[in-house]
Protein backbone atom coordinates (compact mmCIF):
# COMPACT_ATOMS: atom_id res chain seq x y z
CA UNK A 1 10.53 58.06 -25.62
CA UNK A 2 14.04 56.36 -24.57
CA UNK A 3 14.48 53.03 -26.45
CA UNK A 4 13.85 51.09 -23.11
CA UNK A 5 10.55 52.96 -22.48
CA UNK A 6 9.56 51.50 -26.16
CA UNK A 7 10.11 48.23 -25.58
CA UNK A 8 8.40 47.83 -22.25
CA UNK A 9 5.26 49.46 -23.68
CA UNK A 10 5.41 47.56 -26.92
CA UNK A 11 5.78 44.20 -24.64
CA UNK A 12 3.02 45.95 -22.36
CA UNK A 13 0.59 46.45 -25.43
CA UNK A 14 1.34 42.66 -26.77
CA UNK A 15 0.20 41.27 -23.02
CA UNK A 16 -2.62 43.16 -22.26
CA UNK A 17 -4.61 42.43 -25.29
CA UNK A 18 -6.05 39.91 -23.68
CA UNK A 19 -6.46 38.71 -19.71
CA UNK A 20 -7.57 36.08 -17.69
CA UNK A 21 -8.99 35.93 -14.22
CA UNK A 22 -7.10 32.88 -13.59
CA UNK A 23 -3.89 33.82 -11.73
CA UNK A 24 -1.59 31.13 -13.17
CA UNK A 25 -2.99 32.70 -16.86
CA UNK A 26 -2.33 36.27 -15.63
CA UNK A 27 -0.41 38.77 -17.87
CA UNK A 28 3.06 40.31 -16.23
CA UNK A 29 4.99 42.80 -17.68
CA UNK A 30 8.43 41.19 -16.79
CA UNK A 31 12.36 42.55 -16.40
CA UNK A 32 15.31 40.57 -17.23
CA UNK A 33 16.49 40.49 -12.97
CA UNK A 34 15.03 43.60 -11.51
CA UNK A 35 13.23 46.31 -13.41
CA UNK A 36 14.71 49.50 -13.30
CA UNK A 37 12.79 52.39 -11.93
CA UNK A 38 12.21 53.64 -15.60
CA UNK A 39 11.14 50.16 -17.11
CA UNK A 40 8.57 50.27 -14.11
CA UNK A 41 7.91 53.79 -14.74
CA UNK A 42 6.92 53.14 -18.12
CA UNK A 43 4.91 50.09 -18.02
CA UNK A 44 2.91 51.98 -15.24
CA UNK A 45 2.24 54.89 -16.93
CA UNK A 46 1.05 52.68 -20.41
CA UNK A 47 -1.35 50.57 -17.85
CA UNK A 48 -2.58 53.93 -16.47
CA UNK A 49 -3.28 55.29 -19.54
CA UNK A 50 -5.16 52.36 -21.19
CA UNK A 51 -7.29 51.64 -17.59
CA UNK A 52 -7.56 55.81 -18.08
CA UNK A 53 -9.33 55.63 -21.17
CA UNK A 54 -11.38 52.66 -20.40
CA UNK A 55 -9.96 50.74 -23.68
CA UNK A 56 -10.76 47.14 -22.48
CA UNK A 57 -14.19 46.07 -20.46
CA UNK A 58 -12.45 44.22 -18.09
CA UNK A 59 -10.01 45.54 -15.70
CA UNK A 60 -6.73 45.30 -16.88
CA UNK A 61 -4.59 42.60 -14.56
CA UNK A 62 -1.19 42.81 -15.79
CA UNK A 63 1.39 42.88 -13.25
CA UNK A 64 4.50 44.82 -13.27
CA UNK A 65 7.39 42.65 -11.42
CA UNK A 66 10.97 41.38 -11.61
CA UNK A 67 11.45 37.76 -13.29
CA UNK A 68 13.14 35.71 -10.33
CA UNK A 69 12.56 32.58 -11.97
CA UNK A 70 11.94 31.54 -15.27
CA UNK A 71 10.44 27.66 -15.41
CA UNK A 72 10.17 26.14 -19.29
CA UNK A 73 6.58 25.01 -19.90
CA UNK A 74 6.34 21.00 -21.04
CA UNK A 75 7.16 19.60 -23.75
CA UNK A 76 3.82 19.38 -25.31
CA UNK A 77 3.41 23.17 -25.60
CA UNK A 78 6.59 23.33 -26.93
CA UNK A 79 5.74 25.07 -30.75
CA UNK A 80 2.25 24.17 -30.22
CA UNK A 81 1.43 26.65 -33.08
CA UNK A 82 3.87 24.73 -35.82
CA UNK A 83 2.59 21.09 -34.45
CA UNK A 84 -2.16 22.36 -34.43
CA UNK A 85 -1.92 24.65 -36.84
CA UNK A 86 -6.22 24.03 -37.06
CA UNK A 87 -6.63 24.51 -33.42
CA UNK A 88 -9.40 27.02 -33.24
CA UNK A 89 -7.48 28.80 -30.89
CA UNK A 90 -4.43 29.18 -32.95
CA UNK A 91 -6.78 29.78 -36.28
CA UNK A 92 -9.09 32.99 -34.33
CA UNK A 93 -5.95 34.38 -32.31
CA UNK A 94 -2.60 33.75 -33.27
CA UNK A 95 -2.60 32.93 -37.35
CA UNK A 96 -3.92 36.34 -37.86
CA UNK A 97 -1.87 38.07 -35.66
CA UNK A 98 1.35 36.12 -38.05
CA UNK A 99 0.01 37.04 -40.91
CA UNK A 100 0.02 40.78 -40.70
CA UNK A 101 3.58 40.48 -38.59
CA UNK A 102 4.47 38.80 -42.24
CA UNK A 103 2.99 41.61 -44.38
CA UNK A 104 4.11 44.21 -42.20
CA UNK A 105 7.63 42.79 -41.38
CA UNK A 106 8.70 40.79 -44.27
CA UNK A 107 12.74 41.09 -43.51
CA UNK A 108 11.47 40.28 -39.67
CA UNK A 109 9.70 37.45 -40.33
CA UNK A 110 10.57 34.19 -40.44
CA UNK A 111 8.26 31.51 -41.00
CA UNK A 112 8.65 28.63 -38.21
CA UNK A 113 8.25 24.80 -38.94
């Protein structure tokens, strides 16, 4: 698999983990300006094959499309992980999810705060 193939479907795999019906919450598998046919390619085919074998209950949402525009969230989501560390949400999704990057990536990681 060409090296840009990998990293659309290993962005692809992080994003569809979970969805929401919510359009403004909505997973997108986003390019840097326009995709290029291959990146598009690629992200198709890995949606294809994970609708294909019915991995998820729900349908998966994620939308393959250019980033025209990219608008920072506010300042109080800013590091919202380092500043409610106890937020259930962070605690059930996202400290679990560090914590293996960590033991499987020590020279990756880097611990934020």
């Amino acid at each position: 698999m060409p090296e840009h193939d990998a990293q659309v479907v290993a962005e692809l795999r992080a994003q569809v983990l979970q969805h929401r019906e919510r359009p403004q919450r909505r997973r997108a598998a986003l390019g840097r300006g326009q995709l290029t046919a291959a990146q598009r390619a690629a992200a198709e085919r890995y949606i294809a094959k994970l609708r294909d074998a019915k991995i998820y209950p729900s349908p998966i949402v994620t939308e393959v499309t250019a980033l025209n525009a990219f608008h920072p969230a506010e300042d109080y989501h800013q590091d919202y992980l380092v500043h409610h560390p106890n937020q259930p949400y962070i605690v059930i999704n996202d400290a679990p999810k560090l914590e293996e990057l960590r033991r499987r990536f020590p020279d990756l990681y880097r611990a934020q705060g």
